[in-house]
PDB file of N, CA and C in Angstrom:
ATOM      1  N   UNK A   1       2.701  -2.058  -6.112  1.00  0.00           N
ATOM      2  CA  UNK A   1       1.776  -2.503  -5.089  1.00  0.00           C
ATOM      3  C   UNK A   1       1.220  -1.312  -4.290  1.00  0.00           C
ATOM      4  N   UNK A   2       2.171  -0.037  -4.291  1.00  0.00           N
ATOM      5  CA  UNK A   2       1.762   0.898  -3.698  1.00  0.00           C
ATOM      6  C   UNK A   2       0.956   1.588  -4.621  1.00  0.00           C
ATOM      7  N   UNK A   3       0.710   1.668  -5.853  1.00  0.00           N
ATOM      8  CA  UNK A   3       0.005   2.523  -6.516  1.00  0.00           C
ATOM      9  C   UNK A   3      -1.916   3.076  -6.063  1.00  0.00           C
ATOM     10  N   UNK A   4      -2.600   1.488  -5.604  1.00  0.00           N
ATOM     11  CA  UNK A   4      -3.966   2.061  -5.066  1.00  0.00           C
ATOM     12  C   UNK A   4      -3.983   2.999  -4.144  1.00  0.00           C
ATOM     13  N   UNK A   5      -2.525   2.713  -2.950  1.00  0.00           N
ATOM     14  CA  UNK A   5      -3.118   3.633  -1.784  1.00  0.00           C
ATOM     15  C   UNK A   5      -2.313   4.718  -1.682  1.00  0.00           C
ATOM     16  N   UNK A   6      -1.425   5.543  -3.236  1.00  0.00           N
ATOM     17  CA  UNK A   6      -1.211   6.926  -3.170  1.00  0.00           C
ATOM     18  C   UNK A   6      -2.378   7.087  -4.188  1.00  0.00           C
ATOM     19  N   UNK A   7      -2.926   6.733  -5.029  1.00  0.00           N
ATOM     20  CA  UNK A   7      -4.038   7.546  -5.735  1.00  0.00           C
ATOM     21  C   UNK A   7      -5.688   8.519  -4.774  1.00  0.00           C
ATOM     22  N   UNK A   8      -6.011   7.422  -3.729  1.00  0.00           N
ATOM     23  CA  UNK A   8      -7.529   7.813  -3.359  1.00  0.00           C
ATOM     24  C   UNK A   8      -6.572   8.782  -2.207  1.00  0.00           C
ATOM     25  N   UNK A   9      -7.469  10.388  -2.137  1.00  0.00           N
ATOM     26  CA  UNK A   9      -6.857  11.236  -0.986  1.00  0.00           C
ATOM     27  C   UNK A   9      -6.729  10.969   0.352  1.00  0.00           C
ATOM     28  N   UNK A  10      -7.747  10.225   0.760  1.00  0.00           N
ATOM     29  CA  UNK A  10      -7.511   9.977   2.199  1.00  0.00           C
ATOM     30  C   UNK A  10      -6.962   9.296   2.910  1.00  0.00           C
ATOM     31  N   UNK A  11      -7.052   7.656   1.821  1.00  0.00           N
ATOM     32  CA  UNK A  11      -6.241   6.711   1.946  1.00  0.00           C
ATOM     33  C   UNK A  11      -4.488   6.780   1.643  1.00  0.00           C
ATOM     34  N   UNK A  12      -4.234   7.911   0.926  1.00  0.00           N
ATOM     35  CA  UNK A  12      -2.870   8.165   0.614  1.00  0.00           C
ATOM     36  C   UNK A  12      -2.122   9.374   1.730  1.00  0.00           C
ATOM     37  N   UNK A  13      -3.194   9.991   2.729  1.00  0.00           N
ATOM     38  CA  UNK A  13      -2.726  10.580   3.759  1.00  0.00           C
ATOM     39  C   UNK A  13      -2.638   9.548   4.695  1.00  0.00           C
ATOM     40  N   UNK A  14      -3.307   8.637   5.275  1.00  0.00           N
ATOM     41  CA  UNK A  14      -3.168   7.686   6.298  1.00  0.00           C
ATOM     42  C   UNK A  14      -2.146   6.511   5.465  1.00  0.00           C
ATOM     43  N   UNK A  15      -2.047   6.423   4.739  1.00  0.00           N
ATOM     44  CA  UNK A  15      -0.859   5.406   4.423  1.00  0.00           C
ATOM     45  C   UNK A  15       0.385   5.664   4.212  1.00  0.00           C
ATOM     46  N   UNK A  16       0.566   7.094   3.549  1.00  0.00           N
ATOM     47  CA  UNK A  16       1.831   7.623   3.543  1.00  0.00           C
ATOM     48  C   UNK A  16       2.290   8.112   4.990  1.00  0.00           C
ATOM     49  N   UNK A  17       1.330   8.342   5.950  1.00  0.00           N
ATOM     50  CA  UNK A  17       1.994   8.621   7.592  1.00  0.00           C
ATOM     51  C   UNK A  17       2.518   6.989   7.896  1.00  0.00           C
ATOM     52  N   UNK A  18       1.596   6.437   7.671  1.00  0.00           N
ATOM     53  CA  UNK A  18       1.878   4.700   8.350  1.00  0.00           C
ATOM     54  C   UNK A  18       3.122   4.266   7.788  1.00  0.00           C
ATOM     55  N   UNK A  19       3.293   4.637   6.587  1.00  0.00           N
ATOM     56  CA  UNK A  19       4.803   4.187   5.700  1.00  0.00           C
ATOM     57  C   UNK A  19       5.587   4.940   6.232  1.00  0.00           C
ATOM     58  N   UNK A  20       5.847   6.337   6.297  1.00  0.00           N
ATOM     59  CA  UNK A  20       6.846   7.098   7.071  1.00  0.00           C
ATOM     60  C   UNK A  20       7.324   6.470   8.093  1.00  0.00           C
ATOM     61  N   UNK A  21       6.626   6.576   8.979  1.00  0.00           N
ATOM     62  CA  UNK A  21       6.534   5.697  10.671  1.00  0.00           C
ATOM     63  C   UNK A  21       7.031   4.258  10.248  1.00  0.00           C
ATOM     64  N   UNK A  22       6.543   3.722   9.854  1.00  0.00           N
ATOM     65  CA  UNK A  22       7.172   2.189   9.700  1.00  0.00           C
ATOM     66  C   UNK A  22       8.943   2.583   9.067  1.00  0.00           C
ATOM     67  N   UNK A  23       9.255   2.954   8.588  1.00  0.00           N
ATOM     68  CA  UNK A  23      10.462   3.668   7.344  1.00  0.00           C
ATOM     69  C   UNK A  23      11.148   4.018   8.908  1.00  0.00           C
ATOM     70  N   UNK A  24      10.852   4.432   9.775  1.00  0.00           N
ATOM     71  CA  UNK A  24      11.602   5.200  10.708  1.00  0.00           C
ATOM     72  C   UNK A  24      11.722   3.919  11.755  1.00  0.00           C
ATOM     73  N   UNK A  25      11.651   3.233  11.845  1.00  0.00           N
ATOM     74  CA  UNK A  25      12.199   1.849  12.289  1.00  0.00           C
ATOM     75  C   UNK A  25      12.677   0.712  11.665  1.00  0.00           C
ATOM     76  N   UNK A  26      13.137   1.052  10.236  1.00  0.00           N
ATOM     77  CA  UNK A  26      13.496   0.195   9.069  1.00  0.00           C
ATOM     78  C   UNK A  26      14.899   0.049   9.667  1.00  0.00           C
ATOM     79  N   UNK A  27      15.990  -0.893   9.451  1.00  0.00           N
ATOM     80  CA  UNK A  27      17.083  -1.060   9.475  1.00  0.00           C
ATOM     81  C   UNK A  27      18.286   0.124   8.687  1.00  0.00           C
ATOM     82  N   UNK A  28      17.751   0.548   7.438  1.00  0.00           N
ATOM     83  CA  UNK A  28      18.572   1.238   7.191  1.00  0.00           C
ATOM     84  C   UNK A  28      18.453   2.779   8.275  1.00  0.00           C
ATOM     85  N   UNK A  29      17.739   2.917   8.856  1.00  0.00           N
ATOM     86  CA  UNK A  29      17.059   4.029   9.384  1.00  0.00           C
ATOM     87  C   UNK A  29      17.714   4.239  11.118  1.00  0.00           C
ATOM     88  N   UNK A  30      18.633   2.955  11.666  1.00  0.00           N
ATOM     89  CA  UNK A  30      18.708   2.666  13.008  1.00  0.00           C
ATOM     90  C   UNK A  30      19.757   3.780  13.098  1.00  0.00           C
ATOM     91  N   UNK A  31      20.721   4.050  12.492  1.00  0.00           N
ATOM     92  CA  UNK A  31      21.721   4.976  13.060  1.00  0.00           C
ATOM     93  C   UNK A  31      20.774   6.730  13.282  1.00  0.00           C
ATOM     94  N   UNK A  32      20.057   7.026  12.678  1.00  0.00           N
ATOM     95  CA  UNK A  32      19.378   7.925  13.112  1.00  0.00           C
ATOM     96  C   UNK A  32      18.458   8.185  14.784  1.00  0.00           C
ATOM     97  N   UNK A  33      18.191   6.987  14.737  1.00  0.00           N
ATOM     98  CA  UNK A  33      17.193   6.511  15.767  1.00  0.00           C
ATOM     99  C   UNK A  33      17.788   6.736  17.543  1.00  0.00           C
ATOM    100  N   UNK A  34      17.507   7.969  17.891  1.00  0.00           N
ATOM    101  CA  UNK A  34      17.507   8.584  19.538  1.00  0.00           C
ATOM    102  C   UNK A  34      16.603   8.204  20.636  1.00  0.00           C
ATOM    103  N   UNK A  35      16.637   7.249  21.680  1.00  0.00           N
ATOM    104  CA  UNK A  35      15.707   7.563  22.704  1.00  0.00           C
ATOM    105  C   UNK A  35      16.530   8.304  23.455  1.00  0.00           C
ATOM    106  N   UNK A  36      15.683   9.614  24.266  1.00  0.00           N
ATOM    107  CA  UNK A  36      16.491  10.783  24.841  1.00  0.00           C
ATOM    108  C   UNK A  36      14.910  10.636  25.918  1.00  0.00           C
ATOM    109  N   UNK A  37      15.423  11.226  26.873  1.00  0.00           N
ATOM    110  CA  UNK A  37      14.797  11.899  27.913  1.00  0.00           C
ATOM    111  C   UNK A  37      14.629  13.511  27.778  1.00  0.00           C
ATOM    112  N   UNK A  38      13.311  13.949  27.845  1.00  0.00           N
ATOM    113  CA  UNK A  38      13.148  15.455  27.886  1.00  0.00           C
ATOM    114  C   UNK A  38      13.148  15.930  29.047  1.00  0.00           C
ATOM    115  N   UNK A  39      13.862  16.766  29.253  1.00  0.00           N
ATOM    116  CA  UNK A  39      13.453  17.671  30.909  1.00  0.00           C
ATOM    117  C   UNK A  39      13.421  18.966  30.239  1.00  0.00           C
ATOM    118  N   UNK A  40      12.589  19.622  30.599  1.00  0.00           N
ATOM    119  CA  UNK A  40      12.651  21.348  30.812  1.00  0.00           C
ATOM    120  C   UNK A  40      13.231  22.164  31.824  1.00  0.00           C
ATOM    121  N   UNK A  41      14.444  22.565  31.915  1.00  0.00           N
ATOM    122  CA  UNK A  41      15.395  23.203  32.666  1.00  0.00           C
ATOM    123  C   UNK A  41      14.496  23.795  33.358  1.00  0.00           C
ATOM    124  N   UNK A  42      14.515  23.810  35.356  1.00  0.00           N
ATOM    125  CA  UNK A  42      13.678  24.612  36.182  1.00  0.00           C
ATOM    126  C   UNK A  42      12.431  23.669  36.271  1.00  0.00           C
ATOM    127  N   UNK A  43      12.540  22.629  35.643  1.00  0.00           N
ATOM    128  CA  UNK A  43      11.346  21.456  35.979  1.00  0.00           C
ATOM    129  C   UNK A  43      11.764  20.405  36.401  1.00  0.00           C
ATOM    130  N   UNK A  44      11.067  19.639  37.824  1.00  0.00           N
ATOM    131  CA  UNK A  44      11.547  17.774  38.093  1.00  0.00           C
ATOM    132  C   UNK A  44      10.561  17.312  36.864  1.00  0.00           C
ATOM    133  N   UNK A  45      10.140  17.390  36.099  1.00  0.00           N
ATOM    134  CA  UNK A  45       9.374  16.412  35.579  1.00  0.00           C
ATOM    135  C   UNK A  45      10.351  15.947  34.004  1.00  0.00           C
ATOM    136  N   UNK A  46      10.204  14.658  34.036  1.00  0.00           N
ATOM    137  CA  UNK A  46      11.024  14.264  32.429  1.00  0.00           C
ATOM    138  C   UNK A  46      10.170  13.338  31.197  1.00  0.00           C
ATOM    139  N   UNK A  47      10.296  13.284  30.484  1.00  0.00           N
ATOM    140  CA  UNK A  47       9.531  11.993  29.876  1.00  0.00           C
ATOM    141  C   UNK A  47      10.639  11.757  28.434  1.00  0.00           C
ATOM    142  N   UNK A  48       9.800  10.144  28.478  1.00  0.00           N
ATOM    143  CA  UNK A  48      11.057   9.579  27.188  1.00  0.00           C
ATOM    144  C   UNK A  48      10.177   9.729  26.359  1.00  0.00           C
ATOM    145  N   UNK A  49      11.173  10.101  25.172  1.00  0.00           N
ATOM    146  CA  UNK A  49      11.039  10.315  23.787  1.00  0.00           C
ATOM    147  C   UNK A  49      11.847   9.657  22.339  1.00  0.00           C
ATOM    148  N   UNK A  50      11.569  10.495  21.429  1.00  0.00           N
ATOM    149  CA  UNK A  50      12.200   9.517  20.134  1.00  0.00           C
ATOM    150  C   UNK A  50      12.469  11.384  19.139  1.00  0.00           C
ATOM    151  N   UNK A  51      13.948  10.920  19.146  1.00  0.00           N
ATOM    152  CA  UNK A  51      14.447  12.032  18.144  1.00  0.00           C
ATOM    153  C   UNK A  51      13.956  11.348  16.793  1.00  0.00           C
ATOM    154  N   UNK A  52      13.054  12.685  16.270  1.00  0.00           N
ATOM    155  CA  UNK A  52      12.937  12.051  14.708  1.00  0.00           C
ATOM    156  C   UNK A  52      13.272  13.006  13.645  1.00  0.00           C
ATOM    157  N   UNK A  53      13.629  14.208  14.066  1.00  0.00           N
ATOM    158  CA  UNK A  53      13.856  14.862  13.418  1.00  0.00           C
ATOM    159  C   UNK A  53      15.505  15.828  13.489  1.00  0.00           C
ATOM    160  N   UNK A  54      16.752  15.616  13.859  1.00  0.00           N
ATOM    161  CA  UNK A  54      17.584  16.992  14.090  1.00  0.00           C
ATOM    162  C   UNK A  54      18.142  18.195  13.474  1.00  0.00           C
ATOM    163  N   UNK A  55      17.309  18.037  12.435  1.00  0.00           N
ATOM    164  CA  UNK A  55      17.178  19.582  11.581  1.00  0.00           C
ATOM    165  C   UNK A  55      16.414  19.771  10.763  1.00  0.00           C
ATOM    166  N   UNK A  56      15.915  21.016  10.954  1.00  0.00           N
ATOM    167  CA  UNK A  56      14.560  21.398  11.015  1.00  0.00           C
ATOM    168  C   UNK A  56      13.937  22.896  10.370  1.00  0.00           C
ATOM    169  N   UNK A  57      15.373  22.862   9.338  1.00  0.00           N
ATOM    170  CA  UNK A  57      15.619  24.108   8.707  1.00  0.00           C
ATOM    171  C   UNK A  57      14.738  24.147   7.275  1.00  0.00           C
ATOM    172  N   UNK A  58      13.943  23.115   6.936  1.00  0.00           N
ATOM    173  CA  UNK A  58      13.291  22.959   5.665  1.00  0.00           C
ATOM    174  C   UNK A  58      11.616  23.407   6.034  1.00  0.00           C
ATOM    175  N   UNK A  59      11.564  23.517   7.438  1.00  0.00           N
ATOM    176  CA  UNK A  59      10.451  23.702   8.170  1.00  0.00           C
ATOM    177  C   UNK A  59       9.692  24.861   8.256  1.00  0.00           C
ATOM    178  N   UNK A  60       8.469  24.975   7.788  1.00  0.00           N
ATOM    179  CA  UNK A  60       8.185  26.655   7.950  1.00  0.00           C
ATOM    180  C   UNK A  60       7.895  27.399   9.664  1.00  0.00           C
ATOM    181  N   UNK A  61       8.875  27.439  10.169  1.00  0.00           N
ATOM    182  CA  UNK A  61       8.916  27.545  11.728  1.00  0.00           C
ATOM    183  C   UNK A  61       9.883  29.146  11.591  1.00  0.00           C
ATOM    184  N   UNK A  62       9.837  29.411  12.370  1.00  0.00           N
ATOM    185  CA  UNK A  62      10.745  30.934  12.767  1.00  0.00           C
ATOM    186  C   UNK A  62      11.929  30.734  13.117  1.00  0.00           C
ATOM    187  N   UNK A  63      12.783  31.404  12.869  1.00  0.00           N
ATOM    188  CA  UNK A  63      14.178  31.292  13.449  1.00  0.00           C
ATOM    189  C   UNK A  63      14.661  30.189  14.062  1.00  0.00           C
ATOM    190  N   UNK A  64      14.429  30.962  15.360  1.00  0.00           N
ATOM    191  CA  UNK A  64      14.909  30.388  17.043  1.00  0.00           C
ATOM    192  C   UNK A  64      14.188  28.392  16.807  1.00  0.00           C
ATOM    193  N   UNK A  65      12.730  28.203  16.426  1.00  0.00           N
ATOM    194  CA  UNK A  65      12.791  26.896  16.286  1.00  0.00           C
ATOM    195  C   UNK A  65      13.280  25.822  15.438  1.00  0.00           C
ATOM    196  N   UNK A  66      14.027  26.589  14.136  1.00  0.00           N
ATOM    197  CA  UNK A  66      14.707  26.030  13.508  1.00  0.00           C
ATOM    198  C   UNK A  66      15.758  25.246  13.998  1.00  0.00           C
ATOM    199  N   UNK A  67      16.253  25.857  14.694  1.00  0.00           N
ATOM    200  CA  UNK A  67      17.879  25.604  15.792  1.00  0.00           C
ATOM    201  C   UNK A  67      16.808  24.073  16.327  1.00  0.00           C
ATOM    202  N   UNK A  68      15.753  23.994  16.962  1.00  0.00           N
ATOM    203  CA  UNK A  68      15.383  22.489  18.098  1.00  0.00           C
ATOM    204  C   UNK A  68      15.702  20.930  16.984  1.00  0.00           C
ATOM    205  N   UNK A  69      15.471  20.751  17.980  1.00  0.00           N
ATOM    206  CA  UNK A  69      15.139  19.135  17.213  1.00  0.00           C
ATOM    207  C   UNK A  69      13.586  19.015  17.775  1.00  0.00           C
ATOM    208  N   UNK A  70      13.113  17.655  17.189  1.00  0.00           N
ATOM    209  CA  UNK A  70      11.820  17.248  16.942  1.00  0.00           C
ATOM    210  C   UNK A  70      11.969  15.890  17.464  1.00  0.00           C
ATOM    211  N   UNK A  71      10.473  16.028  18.397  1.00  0.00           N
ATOM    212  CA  UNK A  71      11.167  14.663  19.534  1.00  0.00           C
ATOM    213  C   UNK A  71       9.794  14.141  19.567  1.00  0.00           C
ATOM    214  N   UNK A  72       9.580  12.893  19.496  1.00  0.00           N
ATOM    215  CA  UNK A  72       7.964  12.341  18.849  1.00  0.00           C
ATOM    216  C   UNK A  72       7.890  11.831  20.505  1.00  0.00           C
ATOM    217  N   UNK A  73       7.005  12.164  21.361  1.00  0.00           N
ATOM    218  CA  UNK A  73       6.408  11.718  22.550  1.00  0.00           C
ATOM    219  C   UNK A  73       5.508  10.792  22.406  1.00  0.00           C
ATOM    220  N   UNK A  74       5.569   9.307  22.543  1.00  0.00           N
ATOM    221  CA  UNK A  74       4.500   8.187  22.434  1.00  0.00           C
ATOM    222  C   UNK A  74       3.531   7.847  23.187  1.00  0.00           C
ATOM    223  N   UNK A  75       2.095   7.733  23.340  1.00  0.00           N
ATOM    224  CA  UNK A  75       1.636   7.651  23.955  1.00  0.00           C
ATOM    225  C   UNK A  75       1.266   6.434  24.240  1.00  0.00           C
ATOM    226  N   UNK A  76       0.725   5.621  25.664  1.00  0.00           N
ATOM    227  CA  UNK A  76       0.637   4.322  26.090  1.00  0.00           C
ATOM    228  C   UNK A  76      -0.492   3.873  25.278  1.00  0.00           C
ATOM    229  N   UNK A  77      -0.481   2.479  25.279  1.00  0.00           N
ATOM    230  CA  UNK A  77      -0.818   1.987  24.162  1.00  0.00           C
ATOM    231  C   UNK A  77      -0.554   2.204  22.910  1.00  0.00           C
ATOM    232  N   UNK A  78       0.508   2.886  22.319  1.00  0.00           N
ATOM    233  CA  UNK A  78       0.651   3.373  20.940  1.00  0.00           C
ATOM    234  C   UNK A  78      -1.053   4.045  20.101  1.00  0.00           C
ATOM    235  N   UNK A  79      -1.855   4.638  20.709  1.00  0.00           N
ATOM    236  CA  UNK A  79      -3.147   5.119  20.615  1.00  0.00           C
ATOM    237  C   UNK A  79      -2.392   6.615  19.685  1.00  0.00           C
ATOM    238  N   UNK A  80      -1.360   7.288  19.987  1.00  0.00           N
ATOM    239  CA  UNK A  80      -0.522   8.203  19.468  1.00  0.00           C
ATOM    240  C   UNK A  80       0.533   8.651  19.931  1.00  0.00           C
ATOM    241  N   UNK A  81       0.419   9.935  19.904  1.00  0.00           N
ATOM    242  CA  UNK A  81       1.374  10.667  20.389  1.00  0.00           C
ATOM    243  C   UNK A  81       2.069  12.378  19.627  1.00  0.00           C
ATOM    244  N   UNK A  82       2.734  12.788  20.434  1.00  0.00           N
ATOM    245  CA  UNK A  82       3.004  13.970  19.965  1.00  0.00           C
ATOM    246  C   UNK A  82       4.222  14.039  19.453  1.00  0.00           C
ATOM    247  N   UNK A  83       4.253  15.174  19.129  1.00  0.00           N
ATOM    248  CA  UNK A  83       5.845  15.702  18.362  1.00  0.00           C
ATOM    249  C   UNK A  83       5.917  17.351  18.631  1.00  0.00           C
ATOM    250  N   UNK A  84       6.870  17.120  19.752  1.00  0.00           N
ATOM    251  CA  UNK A  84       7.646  18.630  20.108  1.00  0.00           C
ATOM    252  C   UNK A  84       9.009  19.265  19.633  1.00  0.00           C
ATOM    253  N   UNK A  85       9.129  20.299  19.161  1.00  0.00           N
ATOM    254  CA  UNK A  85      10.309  20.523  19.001  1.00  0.00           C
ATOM    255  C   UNK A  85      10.513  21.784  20.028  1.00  0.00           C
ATOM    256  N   UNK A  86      12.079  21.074  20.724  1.00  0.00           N
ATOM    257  CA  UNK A  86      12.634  21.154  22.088  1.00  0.00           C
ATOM    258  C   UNK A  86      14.250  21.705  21.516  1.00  0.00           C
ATOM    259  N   UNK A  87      14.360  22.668  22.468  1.00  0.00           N
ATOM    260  CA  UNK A  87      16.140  22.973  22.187  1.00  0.00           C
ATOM    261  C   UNK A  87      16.837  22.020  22.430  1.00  0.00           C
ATOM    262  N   UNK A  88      17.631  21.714  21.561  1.00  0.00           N
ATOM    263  CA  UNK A  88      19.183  20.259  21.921  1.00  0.00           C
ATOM    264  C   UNK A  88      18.993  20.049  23.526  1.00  0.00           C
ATOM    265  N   UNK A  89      19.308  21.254  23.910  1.00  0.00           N
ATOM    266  CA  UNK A  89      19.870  21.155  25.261  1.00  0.00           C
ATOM    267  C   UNK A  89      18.672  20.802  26.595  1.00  0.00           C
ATOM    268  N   UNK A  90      17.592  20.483  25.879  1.00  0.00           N
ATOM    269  CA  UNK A  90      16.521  19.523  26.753  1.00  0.00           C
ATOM    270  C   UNK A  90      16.766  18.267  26.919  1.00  0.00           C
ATOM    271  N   UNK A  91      17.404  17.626  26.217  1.00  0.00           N
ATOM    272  CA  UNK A  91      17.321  16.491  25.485  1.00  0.00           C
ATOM    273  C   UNK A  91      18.680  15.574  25.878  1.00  0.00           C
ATOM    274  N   UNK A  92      18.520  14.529  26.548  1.00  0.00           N
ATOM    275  CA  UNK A  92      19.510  13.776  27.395  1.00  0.00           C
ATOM    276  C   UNK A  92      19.462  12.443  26.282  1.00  0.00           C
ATOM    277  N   UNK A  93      20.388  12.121  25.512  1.00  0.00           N
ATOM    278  CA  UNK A  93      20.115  10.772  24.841  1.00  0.00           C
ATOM    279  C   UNK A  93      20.188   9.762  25.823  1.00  0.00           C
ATOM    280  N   UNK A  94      19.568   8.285  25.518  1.00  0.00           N
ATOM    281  CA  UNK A  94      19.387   7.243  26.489  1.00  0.00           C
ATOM    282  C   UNK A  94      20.268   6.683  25.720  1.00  0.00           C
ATOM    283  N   UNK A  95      20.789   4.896  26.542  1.00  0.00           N
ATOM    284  CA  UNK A  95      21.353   3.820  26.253  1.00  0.00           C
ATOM    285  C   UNK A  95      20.583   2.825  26.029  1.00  0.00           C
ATOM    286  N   UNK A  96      19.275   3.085  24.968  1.00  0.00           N
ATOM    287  CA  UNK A  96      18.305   2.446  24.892  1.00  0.00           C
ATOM    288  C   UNK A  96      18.146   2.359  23.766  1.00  0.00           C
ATOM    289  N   UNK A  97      17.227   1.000  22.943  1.00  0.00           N
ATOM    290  CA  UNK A  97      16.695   0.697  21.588  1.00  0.00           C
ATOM    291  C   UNK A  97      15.333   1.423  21.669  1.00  0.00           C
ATOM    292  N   UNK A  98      14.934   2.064  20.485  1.00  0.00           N
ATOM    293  CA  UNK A  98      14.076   2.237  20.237  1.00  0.00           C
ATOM    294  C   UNK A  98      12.975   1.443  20.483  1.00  0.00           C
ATOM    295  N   UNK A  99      13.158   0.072  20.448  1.00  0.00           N
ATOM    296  CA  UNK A  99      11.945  -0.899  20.440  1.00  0.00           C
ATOM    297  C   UNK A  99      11.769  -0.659  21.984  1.00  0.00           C
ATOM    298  N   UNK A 100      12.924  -1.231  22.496  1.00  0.00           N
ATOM    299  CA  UNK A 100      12.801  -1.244  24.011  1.00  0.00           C
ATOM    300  C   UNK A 100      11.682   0.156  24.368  1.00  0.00           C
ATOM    301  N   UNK A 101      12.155   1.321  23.865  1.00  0.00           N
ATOM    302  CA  UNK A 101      11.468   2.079  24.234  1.00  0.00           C
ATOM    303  C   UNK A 101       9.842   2.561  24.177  1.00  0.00           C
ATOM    304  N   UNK A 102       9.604   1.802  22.882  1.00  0.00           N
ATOM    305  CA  UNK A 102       8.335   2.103  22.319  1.00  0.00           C
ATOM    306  C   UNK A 102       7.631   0.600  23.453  1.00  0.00           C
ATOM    307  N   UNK A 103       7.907  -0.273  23.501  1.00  0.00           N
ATOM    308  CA  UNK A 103       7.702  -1.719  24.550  1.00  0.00           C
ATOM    309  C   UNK A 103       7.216  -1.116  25.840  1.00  0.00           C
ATOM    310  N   UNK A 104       8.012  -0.210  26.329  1.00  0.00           N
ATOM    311  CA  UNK A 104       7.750   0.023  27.679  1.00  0.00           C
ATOM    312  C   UNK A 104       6.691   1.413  27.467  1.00  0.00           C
ATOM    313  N   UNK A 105       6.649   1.909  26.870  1.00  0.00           N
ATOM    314  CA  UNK A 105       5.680   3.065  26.637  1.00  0.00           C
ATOM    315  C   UNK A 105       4.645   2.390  26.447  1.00  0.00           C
ATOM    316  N   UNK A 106       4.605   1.431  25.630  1.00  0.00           N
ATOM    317  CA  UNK A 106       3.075   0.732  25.293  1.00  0.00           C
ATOM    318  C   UNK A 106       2.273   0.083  26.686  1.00  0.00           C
ATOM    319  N   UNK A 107       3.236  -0.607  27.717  1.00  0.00           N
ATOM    320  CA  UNK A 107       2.757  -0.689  28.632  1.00  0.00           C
ATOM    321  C   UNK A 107       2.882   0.369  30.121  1.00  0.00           C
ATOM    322  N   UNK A 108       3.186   1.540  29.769  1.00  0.00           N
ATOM    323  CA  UNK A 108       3.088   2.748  31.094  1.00  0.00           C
ATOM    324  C   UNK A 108       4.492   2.413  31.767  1.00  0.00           C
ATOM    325  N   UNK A 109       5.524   1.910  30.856  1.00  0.00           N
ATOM    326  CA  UNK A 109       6.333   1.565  32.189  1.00  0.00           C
ATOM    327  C   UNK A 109       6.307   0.756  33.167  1.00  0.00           C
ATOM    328  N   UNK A 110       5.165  -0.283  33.175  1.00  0.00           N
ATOM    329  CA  UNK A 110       5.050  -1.111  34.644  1.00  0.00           C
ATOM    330  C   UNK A 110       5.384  -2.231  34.409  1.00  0.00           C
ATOM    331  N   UNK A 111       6.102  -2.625  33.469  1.00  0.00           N
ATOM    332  CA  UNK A 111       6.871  -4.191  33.254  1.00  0.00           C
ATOM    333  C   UNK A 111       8.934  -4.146  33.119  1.00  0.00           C
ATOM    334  N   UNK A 112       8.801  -4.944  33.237  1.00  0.00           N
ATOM    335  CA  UNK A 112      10.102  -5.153  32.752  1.00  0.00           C
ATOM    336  C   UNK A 112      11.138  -4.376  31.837  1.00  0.00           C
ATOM    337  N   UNK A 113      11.846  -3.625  30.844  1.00  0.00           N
ATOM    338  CA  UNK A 113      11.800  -2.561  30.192  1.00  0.00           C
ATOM    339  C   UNK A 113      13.028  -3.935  29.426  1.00  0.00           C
ATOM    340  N   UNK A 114      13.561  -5.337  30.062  1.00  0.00           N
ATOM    341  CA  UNK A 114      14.543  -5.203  29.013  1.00  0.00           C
ATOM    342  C   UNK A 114      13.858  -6.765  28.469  1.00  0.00           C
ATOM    343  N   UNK A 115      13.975  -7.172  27.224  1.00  0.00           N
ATOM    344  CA  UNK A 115      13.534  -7.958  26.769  1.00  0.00           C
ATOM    345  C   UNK A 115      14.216  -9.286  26.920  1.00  0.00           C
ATOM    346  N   UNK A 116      14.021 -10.536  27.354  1.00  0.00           N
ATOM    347  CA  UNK A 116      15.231 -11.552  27.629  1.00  0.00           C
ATOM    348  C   UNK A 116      15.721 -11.739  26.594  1.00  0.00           C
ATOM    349  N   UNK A 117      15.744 -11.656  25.147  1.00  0.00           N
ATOM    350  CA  UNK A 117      16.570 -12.054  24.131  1.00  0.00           C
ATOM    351  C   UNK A 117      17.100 -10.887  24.101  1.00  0.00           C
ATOM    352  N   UNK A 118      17.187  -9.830  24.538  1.00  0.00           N
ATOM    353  CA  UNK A 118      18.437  -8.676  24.107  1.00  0.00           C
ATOM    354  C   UNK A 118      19.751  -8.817  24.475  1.00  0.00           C
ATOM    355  N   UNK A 119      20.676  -7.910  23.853  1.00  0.00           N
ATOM    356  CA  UNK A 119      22.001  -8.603  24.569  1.00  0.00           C
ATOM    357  C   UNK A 119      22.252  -7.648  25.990  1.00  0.00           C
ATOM    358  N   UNK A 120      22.425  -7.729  26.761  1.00  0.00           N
ATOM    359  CA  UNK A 120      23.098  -6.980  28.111  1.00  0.00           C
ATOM    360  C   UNK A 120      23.955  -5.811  27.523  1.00  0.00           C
TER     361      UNK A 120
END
């Protein structure tokens, strides 16, 4: 079923990102799955994120960024978002679901953050 949309080039770059991304919220995929808070040591400012990457040694990056992890920053509305790679030691893991997290990013934070069917 996948065969049309890896053959045409453009359609097999935008579908193979969309499959990745979907793959990274698959069930087999949850024990990987980090919401962490970023702070930059010497900064008040923080923002939540999504570990998607914690090694990063296959990467054509230099040394010293090999050592980070890779932390996908979402943007409101799910419109995008970025991907930084940050030393470990930025990086505060949360007591949070991923969904939860991507939920409240989609709306800026100004609702509710826990869903009534979740468990406490």
């Amino acid at each position: 079923m996948e065969l049309p949309f890896t053959n045409l080039p453009l359609v097999k770059s935008i579908y193979s990102s969309l499959k990745s991304f979907a793959d990274y919220f698959s069930p087999h995929e949850r024990d990987a799955q980090q919401v962490v808070l970023l702070k930059k040591p010497g900064s008040d400012m923080s923002i939540i994120g999504l570990v998607t990457r914690q090694n990063l040694t296959d990467l054509p990056l230099d040394a010293q960024t090999r050592q980070h992890v890779a932390v996908y920053l979402p943007m409101g509305y799910m419109i995008g978002g970025y991907t930084v790679f940050v030393p470990r030691e930025w990086v505060q893991v949360l007591d949070m679901s991923v969904e939860e997290a991507m939920r409240s990013s989609l709306t800026a934070w100004m609702g509710n953050t826990r869903n009534p069917t979740d468990p406490v």
